[in-house]
Every structure is written in C-alpha cells, then in structure tokens.
PDB file of N, CA and C in Angstrom:
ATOM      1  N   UNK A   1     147.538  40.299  19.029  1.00  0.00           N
ATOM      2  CA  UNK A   1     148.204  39.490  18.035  1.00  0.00           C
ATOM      3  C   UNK A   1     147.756  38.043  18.216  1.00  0.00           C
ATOM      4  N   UNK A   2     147.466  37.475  17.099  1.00  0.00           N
ATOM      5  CA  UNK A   2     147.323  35.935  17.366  1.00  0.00           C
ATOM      6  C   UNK A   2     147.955  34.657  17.859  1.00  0.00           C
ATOM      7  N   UNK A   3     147.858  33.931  18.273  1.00  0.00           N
ATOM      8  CA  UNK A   3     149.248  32.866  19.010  1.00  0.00           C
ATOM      9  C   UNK A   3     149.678  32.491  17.334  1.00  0.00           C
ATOM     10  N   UNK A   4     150.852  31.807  17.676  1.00  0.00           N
ATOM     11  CA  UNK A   4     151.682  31.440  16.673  1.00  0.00           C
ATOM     12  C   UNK A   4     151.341  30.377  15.527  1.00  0.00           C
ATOM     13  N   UNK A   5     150.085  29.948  16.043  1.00  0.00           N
ATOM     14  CA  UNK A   5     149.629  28.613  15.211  1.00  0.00           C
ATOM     15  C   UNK A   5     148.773  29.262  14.151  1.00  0.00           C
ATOM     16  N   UNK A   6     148.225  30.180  14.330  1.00  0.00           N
ATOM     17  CA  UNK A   6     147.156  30.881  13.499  1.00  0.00           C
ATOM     18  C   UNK A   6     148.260  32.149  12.363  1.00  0.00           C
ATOM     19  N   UNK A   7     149.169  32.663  13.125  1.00  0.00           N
ATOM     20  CA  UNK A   7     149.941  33.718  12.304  1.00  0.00           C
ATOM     21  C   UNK A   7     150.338  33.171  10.638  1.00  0.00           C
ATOM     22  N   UNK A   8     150.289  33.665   9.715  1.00  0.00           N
ATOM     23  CA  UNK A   8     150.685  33.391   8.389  1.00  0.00           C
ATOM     24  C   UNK A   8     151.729  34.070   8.395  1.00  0.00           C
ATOM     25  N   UNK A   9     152.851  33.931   7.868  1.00  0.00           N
ATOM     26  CA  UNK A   9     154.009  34.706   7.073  1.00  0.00           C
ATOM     27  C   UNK A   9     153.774  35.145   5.761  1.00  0.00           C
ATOM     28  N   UNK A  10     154.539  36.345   5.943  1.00  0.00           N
ATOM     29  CA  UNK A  10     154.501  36.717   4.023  1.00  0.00           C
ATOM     30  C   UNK A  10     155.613  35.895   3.664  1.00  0.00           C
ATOM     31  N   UNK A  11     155.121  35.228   2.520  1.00  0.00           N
ATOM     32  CA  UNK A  11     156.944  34.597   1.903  1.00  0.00           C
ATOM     33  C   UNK A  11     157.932  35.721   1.314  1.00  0.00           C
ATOM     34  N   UNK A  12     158.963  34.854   1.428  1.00  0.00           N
ATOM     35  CA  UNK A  12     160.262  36.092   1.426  1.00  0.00           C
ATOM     36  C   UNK A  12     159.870  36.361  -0.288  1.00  0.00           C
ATOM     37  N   UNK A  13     160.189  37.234  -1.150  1.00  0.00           N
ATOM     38  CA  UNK A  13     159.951  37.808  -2.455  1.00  0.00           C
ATOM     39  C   UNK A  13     161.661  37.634  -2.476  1.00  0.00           C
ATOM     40  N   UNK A  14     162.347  37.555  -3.789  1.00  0.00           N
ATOM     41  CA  UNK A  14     163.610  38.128  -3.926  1.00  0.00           C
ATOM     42  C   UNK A  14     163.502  39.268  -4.748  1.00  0.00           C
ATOM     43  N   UNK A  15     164.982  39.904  -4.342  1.00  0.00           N
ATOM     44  CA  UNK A  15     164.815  41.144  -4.996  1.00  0.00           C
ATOM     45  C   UNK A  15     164.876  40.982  -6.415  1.00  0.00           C
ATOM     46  N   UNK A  16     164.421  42.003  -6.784  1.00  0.00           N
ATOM     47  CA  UNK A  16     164.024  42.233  -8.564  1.00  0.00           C
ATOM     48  C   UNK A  16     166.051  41.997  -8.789  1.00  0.00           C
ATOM     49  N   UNK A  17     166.553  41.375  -9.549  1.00  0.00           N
ATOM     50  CA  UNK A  17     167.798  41.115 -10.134  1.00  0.00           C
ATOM     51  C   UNK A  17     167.557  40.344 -11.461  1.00  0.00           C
ATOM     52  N   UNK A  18     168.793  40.036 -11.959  1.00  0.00           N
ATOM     53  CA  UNK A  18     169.174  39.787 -13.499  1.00  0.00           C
ATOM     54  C   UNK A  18     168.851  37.865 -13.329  1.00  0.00           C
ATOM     55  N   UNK A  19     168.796  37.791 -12.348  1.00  0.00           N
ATOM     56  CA  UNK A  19     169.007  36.036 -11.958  1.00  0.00           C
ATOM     57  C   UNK A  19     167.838  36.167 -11.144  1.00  0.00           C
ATOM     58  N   UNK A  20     166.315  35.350 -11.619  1.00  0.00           N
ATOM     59  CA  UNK A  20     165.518  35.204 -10.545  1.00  0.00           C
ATOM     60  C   UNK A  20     165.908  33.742  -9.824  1.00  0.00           C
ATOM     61  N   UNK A  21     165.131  33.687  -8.749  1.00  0.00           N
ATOM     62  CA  UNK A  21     164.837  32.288  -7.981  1.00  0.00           C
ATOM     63  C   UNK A  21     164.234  31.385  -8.638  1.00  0.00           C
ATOM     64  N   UNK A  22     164.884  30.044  -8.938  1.00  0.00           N
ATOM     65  CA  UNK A  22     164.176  29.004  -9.494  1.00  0.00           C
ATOM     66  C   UNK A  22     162.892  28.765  -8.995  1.00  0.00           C
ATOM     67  N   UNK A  23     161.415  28.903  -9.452  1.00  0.00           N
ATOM     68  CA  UNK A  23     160.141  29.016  -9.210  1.00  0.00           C
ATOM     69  C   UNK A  23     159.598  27.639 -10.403  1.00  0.00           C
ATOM     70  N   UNK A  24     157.806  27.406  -9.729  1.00  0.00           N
ATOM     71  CA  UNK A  24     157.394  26.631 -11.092  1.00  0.00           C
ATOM     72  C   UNK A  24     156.694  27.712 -12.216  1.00  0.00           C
ATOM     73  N   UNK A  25     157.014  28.940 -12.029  1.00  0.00           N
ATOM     74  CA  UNK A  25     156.551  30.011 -13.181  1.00  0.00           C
ATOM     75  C   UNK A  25     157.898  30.369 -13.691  1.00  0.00           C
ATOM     76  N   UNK A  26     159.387  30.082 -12.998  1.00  0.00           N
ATOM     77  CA  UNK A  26     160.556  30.656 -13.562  1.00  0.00           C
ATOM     78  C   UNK A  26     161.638  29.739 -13.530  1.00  0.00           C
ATOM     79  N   UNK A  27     161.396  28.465 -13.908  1.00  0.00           N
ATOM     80  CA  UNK A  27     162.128  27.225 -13.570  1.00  0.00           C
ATOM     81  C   UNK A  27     163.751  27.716 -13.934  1.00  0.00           C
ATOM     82  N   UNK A  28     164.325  26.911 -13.515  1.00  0.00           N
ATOM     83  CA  UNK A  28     165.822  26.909 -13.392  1.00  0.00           C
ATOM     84  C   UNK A  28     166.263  26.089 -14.490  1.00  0.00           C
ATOM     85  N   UNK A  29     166.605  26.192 -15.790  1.00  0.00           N
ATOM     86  CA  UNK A  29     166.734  25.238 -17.230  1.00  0.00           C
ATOM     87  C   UNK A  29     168.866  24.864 -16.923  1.00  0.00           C
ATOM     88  N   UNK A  30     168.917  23.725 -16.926  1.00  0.00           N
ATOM     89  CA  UNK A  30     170.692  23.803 -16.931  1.00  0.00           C
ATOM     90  C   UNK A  30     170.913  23.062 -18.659  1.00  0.00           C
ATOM     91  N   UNK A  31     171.915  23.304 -18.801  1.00  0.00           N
ATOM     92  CA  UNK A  31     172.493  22.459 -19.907  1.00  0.00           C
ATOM     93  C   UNK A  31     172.790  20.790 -19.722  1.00  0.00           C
ATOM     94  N   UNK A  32     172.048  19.974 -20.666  1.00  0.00           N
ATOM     95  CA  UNK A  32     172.242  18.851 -19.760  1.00  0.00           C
ATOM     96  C   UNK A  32     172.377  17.906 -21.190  1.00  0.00           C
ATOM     97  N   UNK A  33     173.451  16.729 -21.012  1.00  0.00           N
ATOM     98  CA  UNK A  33     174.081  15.993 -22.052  1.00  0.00           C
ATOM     99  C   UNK A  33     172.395  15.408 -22.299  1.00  0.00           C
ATOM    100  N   UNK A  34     172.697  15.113 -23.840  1.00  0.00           N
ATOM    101  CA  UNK A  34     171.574  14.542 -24.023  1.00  0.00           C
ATOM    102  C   UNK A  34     171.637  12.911 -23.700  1.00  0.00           C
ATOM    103  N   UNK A  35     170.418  12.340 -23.467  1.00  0.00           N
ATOM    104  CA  UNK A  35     170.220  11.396 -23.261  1.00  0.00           C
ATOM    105  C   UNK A  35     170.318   9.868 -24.232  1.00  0.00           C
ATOM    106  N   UNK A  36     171.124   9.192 -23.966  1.00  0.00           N
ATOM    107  CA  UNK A  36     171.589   7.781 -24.807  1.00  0.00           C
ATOM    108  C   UNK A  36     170.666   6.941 -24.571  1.00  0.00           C
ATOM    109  N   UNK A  37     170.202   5.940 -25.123  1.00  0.00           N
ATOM    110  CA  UNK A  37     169.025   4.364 -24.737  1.00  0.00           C
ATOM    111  C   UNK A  37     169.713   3.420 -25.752  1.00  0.00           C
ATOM    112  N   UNK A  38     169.727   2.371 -25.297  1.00  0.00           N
ATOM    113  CA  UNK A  38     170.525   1.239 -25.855  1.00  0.00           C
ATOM    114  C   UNK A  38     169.281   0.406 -26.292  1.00  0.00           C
ATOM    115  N   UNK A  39     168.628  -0.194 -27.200  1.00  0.00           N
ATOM    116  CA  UNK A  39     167.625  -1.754 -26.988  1.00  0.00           C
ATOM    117  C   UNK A  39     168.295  -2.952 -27.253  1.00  0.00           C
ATOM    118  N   UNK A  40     168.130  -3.688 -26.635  1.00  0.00           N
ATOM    119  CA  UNK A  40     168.620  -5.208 -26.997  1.00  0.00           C
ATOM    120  C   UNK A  40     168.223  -5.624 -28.151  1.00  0.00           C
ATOM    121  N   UNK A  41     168.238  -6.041 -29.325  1.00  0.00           N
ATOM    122  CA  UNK A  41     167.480  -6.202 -31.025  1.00  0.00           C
ATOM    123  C   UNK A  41     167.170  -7.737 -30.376  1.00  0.00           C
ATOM    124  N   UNK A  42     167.407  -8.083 -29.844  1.00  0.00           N
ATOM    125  CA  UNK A  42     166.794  -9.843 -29.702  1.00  0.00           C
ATOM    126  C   UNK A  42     165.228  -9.177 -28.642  1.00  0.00           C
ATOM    127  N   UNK A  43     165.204  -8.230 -28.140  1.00  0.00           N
ATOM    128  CA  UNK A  43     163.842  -7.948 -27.329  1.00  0.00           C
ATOM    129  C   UNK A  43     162.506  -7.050 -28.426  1.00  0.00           C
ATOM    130  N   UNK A  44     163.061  -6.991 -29.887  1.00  0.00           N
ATOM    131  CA  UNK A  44     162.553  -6.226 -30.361  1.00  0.00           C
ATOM    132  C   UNK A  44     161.828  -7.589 -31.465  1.00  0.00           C
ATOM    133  N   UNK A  45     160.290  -7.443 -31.895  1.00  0.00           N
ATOM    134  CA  UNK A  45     159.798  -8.342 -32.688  1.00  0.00           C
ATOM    135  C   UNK A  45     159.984  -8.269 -33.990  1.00  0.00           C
ATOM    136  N   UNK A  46     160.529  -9.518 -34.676  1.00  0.00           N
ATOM    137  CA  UNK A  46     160.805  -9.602 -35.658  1.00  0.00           C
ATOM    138  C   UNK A  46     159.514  -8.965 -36.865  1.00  0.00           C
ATOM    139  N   UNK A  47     159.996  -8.125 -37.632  1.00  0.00           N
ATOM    140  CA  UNK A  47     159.310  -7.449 -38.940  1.00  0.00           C
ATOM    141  C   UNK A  47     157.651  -8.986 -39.464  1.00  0.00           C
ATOM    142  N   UNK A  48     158.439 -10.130 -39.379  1.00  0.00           N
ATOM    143  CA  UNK A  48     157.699 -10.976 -39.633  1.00  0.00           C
ATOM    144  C   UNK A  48     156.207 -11.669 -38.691  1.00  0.00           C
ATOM    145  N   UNK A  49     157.272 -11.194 -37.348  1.00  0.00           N
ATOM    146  CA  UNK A  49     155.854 -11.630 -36.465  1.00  0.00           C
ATOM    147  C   UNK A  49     154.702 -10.605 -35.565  1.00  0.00           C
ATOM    148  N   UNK A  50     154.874  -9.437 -36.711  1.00  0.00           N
ATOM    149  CA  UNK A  50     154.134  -8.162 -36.208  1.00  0.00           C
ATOM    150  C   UNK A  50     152.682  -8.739 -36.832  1.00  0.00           C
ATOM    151  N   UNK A  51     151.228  -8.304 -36.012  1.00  0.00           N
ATOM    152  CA  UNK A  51     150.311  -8.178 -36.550  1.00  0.00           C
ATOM    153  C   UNK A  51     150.144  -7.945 -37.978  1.00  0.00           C
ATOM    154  N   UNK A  52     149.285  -8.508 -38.860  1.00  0.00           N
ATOM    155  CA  UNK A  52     148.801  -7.615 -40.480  1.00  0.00           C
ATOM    156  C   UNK A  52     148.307  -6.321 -40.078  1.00  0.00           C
ATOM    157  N   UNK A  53     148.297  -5.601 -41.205  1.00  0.00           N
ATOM    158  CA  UNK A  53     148.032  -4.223 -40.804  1.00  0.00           C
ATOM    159  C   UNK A  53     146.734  -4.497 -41.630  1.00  0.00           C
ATOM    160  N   UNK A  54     145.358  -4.468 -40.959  1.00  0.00           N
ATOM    161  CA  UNK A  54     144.342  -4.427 -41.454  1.00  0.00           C
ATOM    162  C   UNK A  54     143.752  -3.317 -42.565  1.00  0.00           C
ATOM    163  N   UNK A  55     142.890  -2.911 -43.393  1.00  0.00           N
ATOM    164  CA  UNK A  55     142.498  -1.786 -43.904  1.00  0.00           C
ATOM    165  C   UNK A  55     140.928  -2.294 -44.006  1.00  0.00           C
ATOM    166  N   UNK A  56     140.379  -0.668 -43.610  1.00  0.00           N
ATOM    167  CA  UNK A  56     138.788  -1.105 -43.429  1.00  0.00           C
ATOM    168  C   UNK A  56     138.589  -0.858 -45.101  1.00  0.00           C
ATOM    169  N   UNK A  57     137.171  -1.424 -45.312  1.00  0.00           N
ATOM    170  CA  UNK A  57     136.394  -1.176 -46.304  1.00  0.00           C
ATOM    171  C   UNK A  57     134.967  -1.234 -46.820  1.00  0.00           C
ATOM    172  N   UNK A  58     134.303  -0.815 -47.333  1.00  0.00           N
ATOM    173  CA  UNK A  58     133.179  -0.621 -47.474  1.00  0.00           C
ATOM    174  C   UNK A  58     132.036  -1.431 -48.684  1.00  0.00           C
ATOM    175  N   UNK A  59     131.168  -2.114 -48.200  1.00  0.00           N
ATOM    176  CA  UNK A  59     130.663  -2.920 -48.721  1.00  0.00           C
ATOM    177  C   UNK A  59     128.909  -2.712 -48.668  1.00  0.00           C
ATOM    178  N   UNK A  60     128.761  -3.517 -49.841  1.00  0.00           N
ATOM    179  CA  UNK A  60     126.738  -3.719 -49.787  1.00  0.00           C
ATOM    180  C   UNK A  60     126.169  -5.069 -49.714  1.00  0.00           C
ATOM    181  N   UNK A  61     124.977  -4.773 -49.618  1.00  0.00           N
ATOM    182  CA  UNK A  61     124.045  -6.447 -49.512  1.00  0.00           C
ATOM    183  C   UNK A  61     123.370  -6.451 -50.290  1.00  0.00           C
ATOM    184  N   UNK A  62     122.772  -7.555 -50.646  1.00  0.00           N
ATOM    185  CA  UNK A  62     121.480  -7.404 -51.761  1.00  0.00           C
ATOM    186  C   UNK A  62     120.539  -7.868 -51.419  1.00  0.00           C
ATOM    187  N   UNK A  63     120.498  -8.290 -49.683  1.00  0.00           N
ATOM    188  CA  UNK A  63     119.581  -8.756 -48.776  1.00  0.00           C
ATOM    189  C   UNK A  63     119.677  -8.400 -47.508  1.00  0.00           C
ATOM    190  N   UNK A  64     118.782  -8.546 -46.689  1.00  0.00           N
ATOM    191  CA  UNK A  64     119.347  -7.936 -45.506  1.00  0.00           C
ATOM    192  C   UNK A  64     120.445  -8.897 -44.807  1.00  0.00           C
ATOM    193  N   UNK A  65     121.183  -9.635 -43.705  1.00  0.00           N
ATOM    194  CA  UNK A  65     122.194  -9.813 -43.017  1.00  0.00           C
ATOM    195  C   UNK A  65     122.006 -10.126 -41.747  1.00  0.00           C
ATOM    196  N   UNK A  66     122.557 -10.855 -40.708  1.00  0.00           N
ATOM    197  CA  UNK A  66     122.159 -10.803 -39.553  1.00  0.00           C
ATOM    198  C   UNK A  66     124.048 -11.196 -38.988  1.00  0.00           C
ATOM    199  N   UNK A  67     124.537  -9.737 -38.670  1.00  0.00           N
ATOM    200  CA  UNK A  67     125.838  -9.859 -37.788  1.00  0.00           C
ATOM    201  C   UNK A  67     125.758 -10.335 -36.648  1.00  0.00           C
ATOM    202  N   UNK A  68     126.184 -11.130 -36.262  1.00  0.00           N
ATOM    203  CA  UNK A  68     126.771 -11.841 -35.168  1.00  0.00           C
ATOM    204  C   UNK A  68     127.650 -11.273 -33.741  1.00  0.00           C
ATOM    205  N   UNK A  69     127.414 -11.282 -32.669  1.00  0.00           N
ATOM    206  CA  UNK A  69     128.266 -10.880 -31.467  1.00  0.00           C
ATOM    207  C   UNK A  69     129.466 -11.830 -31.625  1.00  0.00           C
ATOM    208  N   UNK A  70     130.421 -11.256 -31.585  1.00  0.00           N
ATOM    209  CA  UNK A  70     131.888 -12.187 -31.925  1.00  0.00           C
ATOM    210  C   UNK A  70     132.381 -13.087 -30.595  1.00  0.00           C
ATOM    211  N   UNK A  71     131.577 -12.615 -29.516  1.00  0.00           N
ATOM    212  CA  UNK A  71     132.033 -13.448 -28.436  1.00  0.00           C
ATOM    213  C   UNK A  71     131.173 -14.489 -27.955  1.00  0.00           C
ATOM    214  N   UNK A  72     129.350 -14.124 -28.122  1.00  0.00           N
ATOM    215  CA  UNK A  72     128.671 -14.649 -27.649  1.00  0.00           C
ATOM    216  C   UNK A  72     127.892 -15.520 -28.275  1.00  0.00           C
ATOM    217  N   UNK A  73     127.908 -15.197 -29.327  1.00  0.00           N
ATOM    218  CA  UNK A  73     127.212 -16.126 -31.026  1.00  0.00           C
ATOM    219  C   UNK A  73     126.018 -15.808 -31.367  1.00  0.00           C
ATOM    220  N   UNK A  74     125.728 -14.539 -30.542  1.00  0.00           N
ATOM    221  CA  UNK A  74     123.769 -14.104 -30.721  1.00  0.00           C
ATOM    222  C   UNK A  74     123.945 -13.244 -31.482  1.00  0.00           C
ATOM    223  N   UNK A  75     122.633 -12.803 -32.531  1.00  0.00           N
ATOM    224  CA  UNK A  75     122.378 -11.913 -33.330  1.00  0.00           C
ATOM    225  C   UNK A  75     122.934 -10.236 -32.836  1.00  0.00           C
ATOM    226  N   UNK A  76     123.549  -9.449 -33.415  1.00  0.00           N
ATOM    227  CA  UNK A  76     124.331  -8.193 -32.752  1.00  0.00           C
ATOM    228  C   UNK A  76     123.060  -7.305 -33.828  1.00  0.00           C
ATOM    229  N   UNK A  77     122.843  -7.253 -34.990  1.00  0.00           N
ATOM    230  CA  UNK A  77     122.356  -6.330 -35.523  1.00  0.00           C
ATOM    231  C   UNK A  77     122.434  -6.545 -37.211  1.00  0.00           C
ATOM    232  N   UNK A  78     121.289  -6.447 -37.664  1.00  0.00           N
ATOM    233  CA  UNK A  78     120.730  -6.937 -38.478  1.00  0.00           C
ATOM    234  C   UNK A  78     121.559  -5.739 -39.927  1.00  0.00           C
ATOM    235  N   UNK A  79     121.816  -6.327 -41.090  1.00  0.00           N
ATOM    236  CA  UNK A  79     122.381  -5.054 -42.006  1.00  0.00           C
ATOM    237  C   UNK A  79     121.282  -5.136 -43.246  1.00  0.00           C
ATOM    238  N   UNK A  80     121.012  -3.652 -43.383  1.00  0.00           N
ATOM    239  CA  UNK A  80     119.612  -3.742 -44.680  1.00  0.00           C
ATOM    240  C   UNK A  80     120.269  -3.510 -45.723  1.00  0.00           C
ATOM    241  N   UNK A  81     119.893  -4.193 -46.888  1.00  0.00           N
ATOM    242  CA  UNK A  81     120.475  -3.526 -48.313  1.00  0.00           C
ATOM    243  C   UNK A  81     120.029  -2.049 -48.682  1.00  0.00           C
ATOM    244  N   UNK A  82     120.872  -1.524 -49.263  1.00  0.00           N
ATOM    245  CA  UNK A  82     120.674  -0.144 -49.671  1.00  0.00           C
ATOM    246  C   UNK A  82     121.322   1.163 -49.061  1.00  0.00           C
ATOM    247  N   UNK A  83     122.582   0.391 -48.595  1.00  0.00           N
ATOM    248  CA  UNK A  83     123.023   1.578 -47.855  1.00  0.00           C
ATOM    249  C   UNK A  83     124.579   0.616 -47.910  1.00  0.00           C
ATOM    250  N   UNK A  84     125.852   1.553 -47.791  1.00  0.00           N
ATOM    251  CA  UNK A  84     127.144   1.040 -47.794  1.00  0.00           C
ATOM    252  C   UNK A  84     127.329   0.879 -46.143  1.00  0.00           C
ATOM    253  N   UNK A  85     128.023  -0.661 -45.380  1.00  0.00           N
ATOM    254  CA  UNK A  85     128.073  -0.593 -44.307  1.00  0.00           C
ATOM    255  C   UNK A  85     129.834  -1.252 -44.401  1.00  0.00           C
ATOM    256  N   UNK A  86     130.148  -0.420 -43.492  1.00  0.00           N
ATOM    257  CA  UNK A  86     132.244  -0.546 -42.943  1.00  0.00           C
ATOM    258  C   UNK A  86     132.374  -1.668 -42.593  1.00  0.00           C
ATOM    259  N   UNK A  87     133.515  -1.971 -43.189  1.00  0.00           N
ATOM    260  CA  UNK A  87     134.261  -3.562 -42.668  1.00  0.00           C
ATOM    261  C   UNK A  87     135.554  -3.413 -42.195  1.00  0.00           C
ATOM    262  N   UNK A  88     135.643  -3.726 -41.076  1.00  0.00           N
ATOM    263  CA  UNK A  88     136.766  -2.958 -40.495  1.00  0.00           C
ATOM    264  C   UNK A  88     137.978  -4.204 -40.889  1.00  0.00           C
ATOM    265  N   UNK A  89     137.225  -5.542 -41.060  1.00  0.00           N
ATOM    266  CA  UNK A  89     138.314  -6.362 -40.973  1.00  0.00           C
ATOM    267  C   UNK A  89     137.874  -7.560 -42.009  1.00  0.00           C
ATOM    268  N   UNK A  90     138.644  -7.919 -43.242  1.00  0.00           N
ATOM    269  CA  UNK A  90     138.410  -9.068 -43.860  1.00  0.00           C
ATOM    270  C   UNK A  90     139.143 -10.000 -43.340  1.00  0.00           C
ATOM    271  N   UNK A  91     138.352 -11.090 -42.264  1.00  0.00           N
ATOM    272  CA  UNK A  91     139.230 -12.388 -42.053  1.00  0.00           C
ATOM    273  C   UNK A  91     139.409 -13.797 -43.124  1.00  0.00           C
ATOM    274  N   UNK A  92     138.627 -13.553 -44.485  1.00  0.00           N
ATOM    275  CA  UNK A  92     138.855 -14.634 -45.419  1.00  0.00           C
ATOM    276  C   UNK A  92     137.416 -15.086 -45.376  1.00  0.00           C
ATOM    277  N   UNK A  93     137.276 -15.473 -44.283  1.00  0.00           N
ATOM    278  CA  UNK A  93     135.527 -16.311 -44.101  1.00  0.00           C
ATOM    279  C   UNK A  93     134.420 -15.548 -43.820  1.00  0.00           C
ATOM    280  N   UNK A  94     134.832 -14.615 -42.875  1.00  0.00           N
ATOM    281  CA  UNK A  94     133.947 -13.489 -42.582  1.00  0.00           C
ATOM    282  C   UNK A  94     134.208 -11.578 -42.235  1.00  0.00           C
ATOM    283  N   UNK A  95     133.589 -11.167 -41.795  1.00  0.00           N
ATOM    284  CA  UNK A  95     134.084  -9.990 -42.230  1.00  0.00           C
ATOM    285  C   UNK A  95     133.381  -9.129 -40.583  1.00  0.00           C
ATOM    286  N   UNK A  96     134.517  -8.563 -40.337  1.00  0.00           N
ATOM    287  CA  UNK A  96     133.880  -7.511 -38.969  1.00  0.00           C
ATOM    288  C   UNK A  96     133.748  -6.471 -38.892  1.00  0.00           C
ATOM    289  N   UNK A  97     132.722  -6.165 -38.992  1.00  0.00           N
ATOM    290  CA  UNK A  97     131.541  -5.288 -39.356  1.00  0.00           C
ATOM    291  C   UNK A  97     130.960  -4.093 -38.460  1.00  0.00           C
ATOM    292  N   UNK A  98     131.018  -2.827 -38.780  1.00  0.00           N
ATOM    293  CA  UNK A  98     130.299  -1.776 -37.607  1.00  0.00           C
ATOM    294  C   UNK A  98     129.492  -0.967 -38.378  1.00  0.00           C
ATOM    295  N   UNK A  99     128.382  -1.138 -37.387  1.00  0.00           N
ATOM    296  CA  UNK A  99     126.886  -0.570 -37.220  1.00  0.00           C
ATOM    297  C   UNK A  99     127.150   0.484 -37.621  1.00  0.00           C
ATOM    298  N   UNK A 100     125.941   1.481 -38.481  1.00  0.00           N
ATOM    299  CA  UNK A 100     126.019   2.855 -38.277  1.00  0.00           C
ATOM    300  C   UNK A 100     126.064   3.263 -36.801  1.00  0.00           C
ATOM    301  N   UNK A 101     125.667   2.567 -35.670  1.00  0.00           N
ATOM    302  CA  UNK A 101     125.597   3.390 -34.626  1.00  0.00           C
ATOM    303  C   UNK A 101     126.715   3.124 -33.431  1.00  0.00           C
ATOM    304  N   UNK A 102     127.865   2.173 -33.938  1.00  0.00           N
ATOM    305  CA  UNK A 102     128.997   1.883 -33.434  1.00  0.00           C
ATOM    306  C   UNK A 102     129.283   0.459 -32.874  1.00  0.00           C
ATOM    307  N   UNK A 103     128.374   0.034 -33.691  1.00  0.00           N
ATOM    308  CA  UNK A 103     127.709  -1.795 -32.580  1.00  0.00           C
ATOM    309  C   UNK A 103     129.005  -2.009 -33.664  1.00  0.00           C
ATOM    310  N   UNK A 104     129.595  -3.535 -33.123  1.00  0.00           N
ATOM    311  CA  UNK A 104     130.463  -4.038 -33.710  1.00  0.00           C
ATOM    312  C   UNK A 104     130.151  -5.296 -34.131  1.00  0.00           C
ATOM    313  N   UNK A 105     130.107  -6.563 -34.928  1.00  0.00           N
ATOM    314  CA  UNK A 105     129.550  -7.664 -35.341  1.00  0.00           C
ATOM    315  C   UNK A 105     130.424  -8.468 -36.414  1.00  0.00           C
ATOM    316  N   UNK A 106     130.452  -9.711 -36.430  1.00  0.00           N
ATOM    317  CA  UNK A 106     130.615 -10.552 -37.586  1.00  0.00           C
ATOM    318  C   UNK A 106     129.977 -10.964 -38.478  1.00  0.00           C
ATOM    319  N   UNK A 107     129.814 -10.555 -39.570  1.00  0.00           N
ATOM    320  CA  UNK A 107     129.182 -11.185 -40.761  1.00  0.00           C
ATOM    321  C   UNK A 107     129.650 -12.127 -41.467  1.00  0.00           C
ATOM    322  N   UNK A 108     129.207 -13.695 -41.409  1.00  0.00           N
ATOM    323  CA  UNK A 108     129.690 -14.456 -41.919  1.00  0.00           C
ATOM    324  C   UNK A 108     128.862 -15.007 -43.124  1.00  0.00           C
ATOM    325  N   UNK A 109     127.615 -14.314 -43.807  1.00  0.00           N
ATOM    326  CA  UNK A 109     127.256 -14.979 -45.063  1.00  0.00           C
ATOM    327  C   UNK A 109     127.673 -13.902 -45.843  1.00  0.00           C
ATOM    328  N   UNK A 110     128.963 -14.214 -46.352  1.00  0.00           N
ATOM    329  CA  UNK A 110     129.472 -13.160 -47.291  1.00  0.00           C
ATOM    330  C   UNK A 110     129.108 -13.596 -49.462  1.00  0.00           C
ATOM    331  N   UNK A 111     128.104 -14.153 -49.240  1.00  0.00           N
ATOM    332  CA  UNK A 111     127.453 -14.264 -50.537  1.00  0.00           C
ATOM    333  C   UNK A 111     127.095 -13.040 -51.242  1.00  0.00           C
ATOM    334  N   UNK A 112     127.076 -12.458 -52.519  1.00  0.00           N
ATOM    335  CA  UNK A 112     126.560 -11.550 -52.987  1.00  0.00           C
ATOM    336  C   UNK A 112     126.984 -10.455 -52.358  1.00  0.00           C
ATOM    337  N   UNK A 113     127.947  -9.624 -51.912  1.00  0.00           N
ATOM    338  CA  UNK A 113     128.814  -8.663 -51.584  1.00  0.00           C
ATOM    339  C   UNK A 113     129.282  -7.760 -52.632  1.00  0.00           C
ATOM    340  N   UNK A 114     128.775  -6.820 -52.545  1.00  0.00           N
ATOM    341  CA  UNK A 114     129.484  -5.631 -53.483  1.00  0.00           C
ATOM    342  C   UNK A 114     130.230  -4.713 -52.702  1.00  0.00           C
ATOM    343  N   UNK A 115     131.830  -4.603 -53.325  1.00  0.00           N
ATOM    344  CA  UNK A 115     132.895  -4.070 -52.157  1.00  0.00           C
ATOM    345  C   UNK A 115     132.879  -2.688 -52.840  1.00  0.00           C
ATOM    346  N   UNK A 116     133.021  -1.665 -52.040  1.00  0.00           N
ATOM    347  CA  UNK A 116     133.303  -0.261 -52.820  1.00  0.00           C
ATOM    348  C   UNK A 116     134.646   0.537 -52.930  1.00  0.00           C
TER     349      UNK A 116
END
C-alpha cells in the first residue's frame, strides 16, 4: 500500500434520493426577495448635458482629398472620387472620415460634397 501522501480517496457519492447535494452541476436555487437599488437623481446627468448622438453618413468627392490624422496633423489617407466614402461624424467644419480599410481621418476641405 502506498504511504498516506500518495493515497487518493474516492469522494463520498450521495445516495441516489429525491434531494441531491448542492454541486456546480446541481446547484442549490433558494427563493430569494428580489433585489431593490436606490440612485441619487442629482448623480445622474442631466438629459441636456449628455453627448449628441452622432449619425454616420455617406458622401462623394469630385476630386481626390487628403484626410488628416486627427491627433498628429499628417496626411492619414488620401480619398479618390468615384466611390461613396463614410462619415462617421459631421463636426460643422469638418467631417471624420473612415477608410475603406478602417484608417480613421479628418477631412476638412469640405467643398463640393455630394451627401447620399
């Protein structure tokens, strides 16, 4: 027989009955009051000072474009006419803009724009 450090036990099984042992395959469910949450309305932001809810949209050129990196001010990726490219965001002056291939950019010569 092996010394005691090496021996495994079988775990105890319960007997087959109408009531098993609370297990994580046979959890034990109780009846339990449902749960209340209070919020403070002074911690909650006023309707007025929530973000705009942006809506993208889709636009053309009638020249090519040169979008802008929004953080760094260098050329991000150039837009060709002849194809509809997404505007995820009209800020009034310029417009933020994604690549067919997921590049993100600012376009700020919004001259000659056809919106779709």
């Amino acid at each position: 027989m092996p010394p005691a450090s090496e021996r495994t036990q079988a775990a105890e099984v319960p007997a087959a009955s109408g009531h098993s042992a609370p297990t994580t395959v046979n959890p034990q469910v109780r009846q339990q009051e449902p749960i209340g949450a209070t919020v403070d309305p002074a911690s909650r932001p006023e309707e007025h000072d929530a973000q705009p809810a942006y809506e993208a949209f889709w636009f053309a050129v009638a020249q090519p474009r040169t979008a802008m990196d929004e953080h760094s001010g260098a050329a991000a990726f150039v837009i060709e006419p002849g194809g509809w490219v997404l505007a995820l965001e009209d800020r009034g002056h310029e417009f933020l803009v994604q690549h067919t291939d997921g590049r993100v950019g600012v376009l700020r010569d919004l001259s000659n724009i056809e919106r779709g």
